[in-house]
PDB file of N, CA and C in Angstrom:
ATOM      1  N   UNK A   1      75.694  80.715  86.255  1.00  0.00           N
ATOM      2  CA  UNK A   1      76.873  81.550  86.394  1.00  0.00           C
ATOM      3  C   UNK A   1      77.817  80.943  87.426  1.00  0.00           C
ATOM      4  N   UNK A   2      78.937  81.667  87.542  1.00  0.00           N
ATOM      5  CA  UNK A   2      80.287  80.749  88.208  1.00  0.00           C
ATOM      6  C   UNK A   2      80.073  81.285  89.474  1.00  0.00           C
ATOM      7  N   UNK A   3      81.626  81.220  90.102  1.00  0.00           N
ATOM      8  CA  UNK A   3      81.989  81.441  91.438  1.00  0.00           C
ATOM      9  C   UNK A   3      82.874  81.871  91.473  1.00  0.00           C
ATOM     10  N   UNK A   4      83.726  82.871  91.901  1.00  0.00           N
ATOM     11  CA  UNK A   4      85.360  82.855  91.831  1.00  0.00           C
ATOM     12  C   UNK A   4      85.541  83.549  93.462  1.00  0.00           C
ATOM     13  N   UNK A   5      86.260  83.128  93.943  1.00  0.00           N
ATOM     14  CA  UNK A   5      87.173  83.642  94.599  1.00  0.00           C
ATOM     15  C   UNK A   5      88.552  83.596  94.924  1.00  0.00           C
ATOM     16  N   UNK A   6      88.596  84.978  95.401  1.00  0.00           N
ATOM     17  CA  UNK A   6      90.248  85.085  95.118  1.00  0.00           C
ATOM     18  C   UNK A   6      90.543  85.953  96.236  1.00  0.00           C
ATOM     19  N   UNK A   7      91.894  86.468  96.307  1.00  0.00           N
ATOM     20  CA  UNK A   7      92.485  87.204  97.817  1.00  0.00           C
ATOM     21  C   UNK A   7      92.418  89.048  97.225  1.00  0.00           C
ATOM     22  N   UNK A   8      92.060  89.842  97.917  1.00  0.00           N
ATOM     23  CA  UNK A   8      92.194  91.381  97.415  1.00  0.00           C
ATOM     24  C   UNK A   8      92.856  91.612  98.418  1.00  0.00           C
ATOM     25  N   UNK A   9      93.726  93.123  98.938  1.00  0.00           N
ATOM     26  CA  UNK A   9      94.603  94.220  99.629  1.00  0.00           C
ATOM     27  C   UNK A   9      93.343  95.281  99.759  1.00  0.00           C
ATOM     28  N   UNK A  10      93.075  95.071 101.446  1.00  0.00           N
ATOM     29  CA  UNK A  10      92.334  96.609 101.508  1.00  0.00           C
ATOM     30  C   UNK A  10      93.438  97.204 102.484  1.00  0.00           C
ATOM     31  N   UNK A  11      93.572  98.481 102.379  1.00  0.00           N
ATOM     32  CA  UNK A  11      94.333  99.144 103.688  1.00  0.00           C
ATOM     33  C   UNK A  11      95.229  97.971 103.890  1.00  0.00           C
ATOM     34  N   UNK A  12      96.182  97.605 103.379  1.00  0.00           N
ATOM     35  CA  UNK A  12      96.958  96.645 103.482  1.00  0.00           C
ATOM     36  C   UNK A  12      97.097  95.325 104.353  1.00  0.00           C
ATOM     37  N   UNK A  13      95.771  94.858 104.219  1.00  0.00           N
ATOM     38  CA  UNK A  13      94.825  93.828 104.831  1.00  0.00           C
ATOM     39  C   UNK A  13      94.333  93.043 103.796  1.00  0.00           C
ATOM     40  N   UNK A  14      95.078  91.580 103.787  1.00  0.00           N
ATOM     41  CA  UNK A  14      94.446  90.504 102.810  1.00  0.00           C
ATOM     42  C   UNK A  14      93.199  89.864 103.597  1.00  0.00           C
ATOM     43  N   UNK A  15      92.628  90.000 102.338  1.00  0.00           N
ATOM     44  CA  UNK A  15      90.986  89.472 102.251  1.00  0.00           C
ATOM     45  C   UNK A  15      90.592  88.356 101.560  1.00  0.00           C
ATOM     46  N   UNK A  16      89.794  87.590 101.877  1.00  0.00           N
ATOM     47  CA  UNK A  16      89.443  86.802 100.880  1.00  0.00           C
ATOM     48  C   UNK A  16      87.919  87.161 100.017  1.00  0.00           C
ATOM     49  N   UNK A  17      87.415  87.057  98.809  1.00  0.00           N
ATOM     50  CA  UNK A  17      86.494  87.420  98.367  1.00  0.00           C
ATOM     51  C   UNK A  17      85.904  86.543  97.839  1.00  0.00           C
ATOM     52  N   UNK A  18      84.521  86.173  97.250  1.00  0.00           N
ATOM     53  CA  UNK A  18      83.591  85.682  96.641  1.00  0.00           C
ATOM     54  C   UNK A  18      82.605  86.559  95.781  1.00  0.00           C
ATOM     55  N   UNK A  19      83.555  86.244  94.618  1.00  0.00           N
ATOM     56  CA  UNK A  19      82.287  87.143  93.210  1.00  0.00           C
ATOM     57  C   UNK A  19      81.455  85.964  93.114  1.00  0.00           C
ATOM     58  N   UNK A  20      80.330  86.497  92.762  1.00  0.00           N
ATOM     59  CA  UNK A  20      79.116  85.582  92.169  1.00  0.00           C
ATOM     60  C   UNK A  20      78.651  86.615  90.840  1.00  0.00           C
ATOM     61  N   UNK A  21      79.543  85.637  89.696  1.00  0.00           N
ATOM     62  CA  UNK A  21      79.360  85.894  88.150  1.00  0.00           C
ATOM     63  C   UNK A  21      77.474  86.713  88.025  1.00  0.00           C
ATOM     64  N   UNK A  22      76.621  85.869  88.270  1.00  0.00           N
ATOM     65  CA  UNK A  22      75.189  86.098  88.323  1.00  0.00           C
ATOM     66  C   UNK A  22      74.805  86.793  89.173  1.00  0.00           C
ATOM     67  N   UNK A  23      75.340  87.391  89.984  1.00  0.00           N
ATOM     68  CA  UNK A  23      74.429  88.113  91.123  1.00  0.00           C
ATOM     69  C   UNK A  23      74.177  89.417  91.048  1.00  0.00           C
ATOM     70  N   UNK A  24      72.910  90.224  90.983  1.00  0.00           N
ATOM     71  CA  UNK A  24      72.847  91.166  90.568  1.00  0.00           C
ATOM     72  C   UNK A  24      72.703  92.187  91.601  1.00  0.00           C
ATOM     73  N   UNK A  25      73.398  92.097  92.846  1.00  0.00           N
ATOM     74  CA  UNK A  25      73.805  93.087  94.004  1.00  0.00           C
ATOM     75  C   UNK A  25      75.672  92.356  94.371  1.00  0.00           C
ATOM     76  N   UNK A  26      76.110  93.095  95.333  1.00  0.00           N
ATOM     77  CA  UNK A  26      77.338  92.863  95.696  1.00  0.00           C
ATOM     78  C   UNK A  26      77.035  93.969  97.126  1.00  0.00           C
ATOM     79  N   UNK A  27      77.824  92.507  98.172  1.00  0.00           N
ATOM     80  CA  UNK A  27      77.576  92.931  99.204  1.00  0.00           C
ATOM     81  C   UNK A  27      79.276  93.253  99.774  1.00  0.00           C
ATOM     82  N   UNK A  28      79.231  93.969 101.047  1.00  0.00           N
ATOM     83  CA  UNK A  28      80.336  94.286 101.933  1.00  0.00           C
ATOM     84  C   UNK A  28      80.387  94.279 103.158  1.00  0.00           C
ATOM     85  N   UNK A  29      81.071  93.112 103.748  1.00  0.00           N
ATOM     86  CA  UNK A  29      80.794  93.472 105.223  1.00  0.00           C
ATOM     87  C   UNK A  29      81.379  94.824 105.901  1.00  0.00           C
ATOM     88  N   UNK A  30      80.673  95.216 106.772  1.00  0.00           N
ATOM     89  CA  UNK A  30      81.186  96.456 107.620  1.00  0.00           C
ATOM     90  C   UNK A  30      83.048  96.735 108.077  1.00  0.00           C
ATOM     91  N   UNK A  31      83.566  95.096 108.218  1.00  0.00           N
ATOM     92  CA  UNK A  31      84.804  95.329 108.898  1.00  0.00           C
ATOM     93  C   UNK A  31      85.988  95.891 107.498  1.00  0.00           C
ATOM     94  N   UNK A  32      85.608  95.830 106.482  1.00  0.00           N
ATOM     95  CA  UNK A  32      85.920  95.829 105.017  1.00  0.00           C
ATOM     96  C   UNK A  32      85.965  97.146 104.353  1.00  0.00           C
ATOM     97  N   UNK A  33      84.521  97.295 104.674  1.00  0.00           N
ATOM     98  CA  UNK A  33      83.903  98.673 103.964  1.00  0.00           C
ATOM     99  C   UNK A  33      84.234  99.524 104.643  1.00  0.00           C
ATOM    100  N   UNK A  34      84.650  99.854 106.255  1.00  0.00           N
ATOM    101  CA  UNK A  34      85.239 100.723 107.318  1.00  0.00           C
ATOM    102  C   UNK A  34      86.779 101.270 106.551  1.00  0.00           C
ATOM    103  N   UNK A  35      87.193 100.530 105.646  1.00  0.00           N
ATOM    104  CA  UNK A  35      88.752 100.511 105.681  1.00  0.00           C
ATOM    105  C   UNK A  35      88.806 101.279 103.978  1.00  0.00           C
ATOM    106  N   UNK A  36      87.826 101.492 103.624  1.00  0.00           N
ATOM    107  CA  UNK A  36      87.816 102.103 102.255  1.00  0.00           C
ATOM    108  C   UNK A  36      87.997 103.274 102.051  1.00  0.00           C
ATOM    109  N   UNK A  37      88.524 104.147 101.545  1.00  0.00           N
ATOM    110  CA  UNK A  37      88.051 105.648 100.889  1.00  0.00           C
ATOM    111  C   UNK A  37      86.783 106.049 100.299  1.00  0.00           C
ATOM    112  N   UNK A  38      86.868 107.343 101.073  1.00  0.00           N
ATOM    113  CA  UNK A  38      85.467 107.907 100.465  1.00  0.00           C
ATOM    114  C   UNK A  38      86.039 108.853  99.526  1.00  0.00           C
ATOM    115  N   UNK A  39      85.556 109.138  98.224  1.00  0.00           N
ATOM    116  CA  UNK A  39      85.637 110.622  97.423  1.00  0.00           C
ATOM    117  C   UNK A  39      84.776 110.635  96.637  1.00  0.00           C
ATOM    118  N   UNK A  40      84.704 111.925  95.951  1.00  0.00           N
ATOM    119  CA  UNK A  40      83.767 112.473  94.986  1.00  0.00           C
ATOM    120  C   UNK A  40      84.456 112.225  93.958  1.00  0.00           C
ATOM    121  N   UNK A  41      83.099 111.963  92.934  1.00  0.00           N
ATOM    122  CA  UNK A  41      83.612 111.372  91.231  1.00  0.00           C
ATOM    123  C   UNK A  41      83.526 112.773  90.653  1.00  0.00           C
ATOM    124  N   UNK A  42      84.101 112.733  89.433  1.00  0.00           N
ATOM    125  CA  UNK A  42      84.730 113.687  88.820  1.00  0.00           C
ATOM    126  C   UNK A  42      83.433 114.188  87.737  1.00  0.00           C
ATOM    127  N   UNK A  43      82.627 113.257  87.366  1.00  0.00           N
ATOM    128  CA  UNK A  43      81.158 113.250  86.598  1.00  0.00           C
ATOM    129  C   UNK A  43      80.148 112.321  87.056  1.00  0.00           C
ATOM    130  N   UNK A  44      78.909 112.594  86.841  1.00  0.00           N
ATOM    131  CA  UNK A  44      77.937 111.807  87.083  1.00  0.00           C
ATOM    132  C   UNK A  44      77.971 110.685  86.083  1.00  0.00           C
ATOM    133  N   UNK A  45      77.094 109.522  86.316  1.00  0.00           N
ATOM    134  CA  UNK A  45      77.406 108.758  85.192  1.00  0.00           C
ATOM    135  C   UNK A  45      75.643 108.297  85.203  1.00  0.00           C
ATOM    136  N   UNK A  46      75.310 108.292  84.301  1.00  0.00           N
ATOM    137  CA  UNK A  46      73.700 108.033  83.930  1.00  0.00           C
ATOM    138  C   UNK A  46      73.651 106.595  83.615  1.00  0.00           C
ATOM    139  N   UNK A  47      72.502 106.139  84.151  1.00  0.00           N
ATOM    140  CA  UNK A  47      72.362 104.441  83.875  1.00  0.00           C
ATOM    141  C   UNK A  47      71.775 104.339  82.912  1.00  0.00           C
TER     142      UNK A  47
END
């Protein structure tokens, strides 16, 4: 599997990112994930 990275907008803060096509977790550093919204989904969604 590939590599991509590319630039995202959090809280109007450019980031740089690294997808890994194959990886079957996805991580976030803390200084990132601090700057996100929290809310409740509208339905559950079953795996």
């Amino acid at each position: 599997m590939g590599r991509v990275r590319a630039n995202v907008v959090v809280a109007e803060r450019n980031c740089w990112t690294l997808f890994d096509t194959g990886a079957r977790n996805t991580y976030v550093v803390q200084d990132i994930a601090s700057l996100l919204p929290i809310f409740e989904l509208e339905r559950v969604e079953s795996v």
